[in-house]
C-alpha atoms as a PDB file:
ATOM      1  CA  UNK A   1     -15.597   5.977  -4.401  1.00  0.00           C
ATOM      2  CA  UNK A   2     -14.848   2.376  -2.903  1.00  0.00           C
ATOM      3  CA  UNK A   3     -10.653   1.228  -2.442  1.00  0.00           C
ATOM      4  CA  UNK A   4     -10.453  -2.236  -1.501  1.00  0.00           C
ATOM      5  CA  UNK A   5      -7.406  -3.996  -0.266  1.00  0.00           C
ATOM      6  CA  UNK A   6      -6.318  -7.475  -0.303  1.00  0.00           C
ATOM      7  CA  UNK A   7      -3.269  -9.742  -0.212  1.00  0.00           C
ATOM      8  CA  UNK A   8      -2.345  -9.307   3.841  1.00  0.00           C
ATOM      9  CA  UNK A   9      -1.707 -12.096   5.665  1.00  0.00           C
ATOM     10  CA  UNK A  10       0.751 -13.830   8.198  1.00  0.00           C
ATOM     11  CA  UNK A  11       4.379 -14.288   6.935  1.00  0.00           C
ATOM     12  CA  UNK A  12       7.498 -15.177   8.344  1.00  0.00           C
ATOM     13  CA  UNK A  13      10.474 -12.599   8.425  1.00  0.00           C
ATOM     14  CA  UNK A  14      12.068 -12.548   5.091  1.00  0.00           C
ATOM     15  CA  UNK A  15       8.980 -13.286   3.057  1.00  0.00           C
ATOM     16  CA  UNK A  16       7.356 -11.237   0.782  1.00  0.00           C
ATOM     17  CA  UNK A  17       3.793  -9.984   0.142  1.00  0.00           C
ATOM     18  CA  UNK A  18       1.900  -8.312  -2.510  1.00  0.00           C
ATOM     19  CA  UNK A  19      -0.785  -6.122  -1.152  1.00  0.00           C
ATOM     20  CA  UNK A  20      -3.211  -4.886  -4.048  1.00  0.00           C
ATOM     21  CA  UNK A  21      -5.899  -2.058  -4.047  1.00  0.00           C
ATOM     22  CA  UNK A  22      -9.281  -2.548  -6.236  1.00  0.00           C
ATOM     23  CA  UNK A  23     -10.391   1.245  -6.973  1.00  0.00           C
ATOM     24  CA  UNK A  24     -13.593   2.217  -8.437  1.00  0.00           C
ATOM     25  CA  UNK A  25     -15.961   5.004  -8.762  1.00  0.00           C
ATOM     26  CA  UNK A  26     -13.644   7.806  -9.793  1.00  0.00           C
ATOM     27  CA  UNK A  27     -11.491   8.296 -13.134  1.00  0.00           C
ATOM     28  CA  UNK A  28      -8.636   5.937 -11.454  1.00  0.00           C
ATOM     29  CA  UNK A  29      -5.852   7.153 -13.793  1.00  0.00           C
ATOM     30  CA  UNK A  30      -6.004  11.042 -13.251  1.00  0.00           C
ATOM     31  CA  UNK A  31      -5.656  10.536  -9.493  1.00  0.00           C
ATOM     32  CA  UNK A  32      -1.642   9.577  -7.796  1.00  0.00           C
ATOM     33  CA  UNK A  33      -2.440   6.872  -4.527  1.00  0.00           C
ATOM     34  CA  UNK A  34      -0.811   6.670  -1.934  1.00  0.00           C
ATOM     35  CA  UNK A  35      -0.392   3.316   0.565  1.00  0.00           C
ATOM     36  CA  UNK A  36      -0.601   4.043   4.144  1.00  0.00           C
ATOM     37  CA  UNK A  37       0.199   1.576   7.569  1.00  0.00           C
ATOM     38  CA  UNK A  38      -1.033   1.743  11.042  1.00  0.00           C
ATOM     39  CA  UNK A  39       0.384  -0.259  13.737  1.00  0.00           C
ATOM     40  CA  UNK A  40      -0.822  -0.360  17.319  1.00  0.00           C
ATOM     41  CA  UNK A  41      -0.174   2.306  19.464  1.00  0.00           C
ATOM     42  CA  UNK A  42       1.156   4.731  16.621  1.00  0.00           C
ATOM     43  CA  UNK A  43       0.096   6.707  14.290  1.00  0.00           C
ATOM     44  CA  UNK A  44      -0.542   6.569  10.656  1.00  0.00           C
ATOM     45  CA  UNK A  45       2.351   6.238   8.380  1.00  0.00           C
ATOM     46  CA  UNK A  46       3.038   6.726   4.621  1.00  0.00           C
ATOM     47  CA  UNK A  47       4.671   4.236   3.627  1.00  0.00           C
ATOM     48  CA  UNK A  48       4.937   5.110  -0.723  1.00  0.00           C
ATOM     49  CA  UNK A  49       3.039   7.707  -3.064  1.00  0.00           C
ATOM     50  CA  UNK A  50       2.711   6.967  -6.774  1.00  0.00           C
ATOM     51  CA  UNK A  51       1.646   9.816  -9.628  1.00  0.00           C
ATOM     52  CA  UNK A  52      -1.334   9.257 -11.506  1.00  0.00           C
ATOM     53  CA  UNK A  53       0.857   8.100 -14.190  1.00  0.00           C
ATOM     54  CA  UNK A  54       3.483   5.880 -12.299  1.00  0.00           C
ATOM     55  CA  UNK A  55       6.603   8.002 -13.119  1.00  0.00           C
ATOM     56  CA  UNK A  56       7.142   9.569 -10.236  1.00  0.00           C
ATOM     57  CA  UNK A  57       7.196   7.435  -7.343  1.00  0.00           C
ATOM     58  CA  UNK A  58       8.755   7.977  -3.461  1.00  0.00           C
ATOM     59  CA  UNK A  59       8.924   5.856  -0.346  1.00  0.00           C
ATOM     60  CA  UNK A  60       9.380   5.879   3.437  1.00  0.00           C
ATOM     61  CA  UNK A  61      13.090   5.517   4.776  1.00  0.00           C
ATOM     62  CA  UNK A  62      12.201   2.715   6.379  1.00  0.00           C
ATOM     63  CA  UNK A  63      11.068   0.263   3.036  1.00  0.00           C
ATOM     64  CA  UNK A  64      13.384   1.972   0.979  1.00  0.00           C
ATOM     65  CA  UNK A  65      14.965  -1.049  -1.303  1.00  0.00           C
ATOM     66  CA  UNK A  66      12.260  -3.803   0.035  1.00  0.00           C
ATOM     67  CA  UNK A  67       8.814  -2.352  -0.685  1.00  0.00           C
ATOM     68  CA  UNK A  68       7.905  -1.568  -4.445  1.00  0.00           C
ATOM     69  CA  UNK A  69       4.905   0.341  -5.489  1.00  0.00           C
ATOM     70  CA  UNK A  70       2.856  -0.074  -9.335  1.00  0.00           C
ATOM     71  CA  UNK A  71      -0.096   0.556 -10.884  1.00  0.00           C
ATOM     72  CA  UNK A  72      -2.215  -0.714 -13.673  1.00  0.00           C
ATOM     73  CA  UNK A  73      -4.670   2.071 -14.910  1.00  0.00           C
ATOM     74  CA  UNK A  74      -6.371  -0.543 -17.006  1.00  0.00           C
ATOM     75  CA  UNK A  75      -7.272  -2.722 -14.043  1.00  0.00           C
ATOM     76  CA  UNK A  76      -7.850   0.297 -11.931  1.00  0.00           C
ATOM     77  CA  UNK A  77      -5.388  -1.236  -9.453  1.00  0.00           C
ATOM     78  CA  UNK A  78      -2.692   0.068  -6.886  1.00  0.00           C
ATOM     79  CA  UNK A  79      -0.104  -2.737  -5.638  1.00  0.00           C
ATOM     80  CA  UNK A  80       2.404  -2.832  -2.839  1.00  0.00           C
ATOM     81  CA  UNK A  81       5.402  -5.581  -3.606  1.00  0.00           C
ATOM     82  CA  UNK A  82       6.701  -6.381  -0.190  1.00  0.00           C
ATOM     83  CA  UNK A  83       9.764  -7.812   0.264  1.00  0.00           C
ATOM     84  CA  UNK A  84      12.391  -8.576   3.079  1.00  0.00           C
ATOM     85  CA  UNK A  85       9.537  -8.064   5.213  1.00  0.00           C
ATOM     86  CA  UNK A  86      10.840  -7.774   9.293  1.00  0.00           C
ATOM     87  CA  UNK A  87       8.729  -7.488  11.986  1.00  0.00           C
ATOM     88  CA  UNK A  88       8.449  -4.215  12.447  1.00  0.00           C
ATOM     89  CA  UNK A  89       6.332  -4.071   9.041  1.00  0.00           C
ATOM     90  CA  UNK A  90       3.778  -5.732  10.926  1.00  0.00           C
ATOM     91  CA  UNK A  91       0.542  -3.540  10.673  1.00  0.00           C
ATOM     92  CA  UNK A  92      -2.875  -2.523   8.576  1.00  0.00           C
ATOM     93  CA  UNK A  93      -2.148  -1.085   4.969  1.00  0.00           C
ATOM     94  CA  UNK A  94      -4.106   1.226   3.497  1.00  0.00           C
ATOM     95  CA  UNK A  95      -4.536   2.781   0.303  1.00  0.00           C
ATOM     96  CA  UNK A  96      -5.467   6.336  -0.185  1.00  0.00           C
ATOM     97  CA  UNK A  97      -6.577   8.875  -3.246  1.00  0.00           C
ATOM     98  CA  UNK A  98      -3.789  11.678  -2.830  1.00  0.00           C
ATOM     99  CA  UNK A  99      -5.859  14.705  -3.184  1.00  0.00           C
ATOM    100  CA  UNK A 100      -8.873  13.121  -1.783  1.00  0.00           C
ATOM    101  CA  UNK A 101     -10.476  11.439   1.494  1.00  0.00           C
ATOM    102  CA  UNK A 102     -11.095   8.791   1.020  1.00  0.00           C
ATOM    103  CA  UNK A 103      -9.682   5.351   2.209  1.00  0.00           C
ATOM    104  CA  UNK A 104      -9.643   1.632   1.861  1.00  0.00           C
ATOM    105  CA  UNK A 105     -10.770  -0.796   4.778  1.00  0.00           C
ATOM    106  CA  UNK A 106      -6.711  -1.949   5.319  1.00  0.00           C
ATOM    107  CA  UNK A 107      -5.761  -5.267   5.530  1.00  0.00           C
ATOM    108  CA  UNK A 108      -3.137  -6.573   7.819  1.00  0.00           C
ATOM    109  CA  UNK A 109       0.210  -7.486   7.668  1.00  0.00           C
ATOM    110  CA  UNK A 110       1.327  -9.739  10.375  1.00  0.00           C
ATOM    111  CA  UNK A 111       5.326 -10.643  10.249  1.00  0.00           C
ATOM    112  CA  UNK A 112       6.156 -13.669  12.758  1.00  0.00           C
ATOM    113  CA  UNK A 113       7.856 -16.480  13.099  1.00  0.00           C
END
């Protein structure tokens, strides 16, 4: 199983940022994801779950309204559509298999002006 993130980067507040997750050595579209952030000093937080088939679909209080979750099962892809982004977003994503262990590398989200 490999998950590999990309699309972090620096952005100012406001902006916007599409994180996506590559996934590959597993049957992609039987299996709900899940995206993840760490920032320093706390612990690991879910931040939104998608089912296997993208029709059920839940988020963290706190990007409620800015961050949207998708998936393409053809592409074997998770995405993260991050908007309104405030400082406070700043850390490593991750994306996760629900029922499974096993994680991406992360890639960071830096928000700063």
């Amino acid at each position: 199983v490999q998950l590999v993130e990309s699309g972090g980067g620096l952005v100012q507040p406001g902006g916007s940022l599409r994180l996506s997750c590559a996934a590959s050595g597993f049957t992609f579209s039987r299996y709900a994801m899940r995206w993840y952030r760490q920032s320093p000093g706390k612990e690991r937080e879910l931040v939104a779950h998608i089912s296997f088939a993208g029709s059920n679909i839940n988020y963290a209080d706190s990007v409620k309204g800015r961050f949207t979750v998708s998936r393409d099962n053809a592409k074997n892809t998770v995405y993260l559509q991050m908007d309104s982004l405030k400082p406070e977003d700043t850390a490593v994503y991750y994306c996760k298999v629900f029922s499974l262990n096993y994680w991406g590398q992360g890639t960071q989200v830096t928000v700063s002006s």
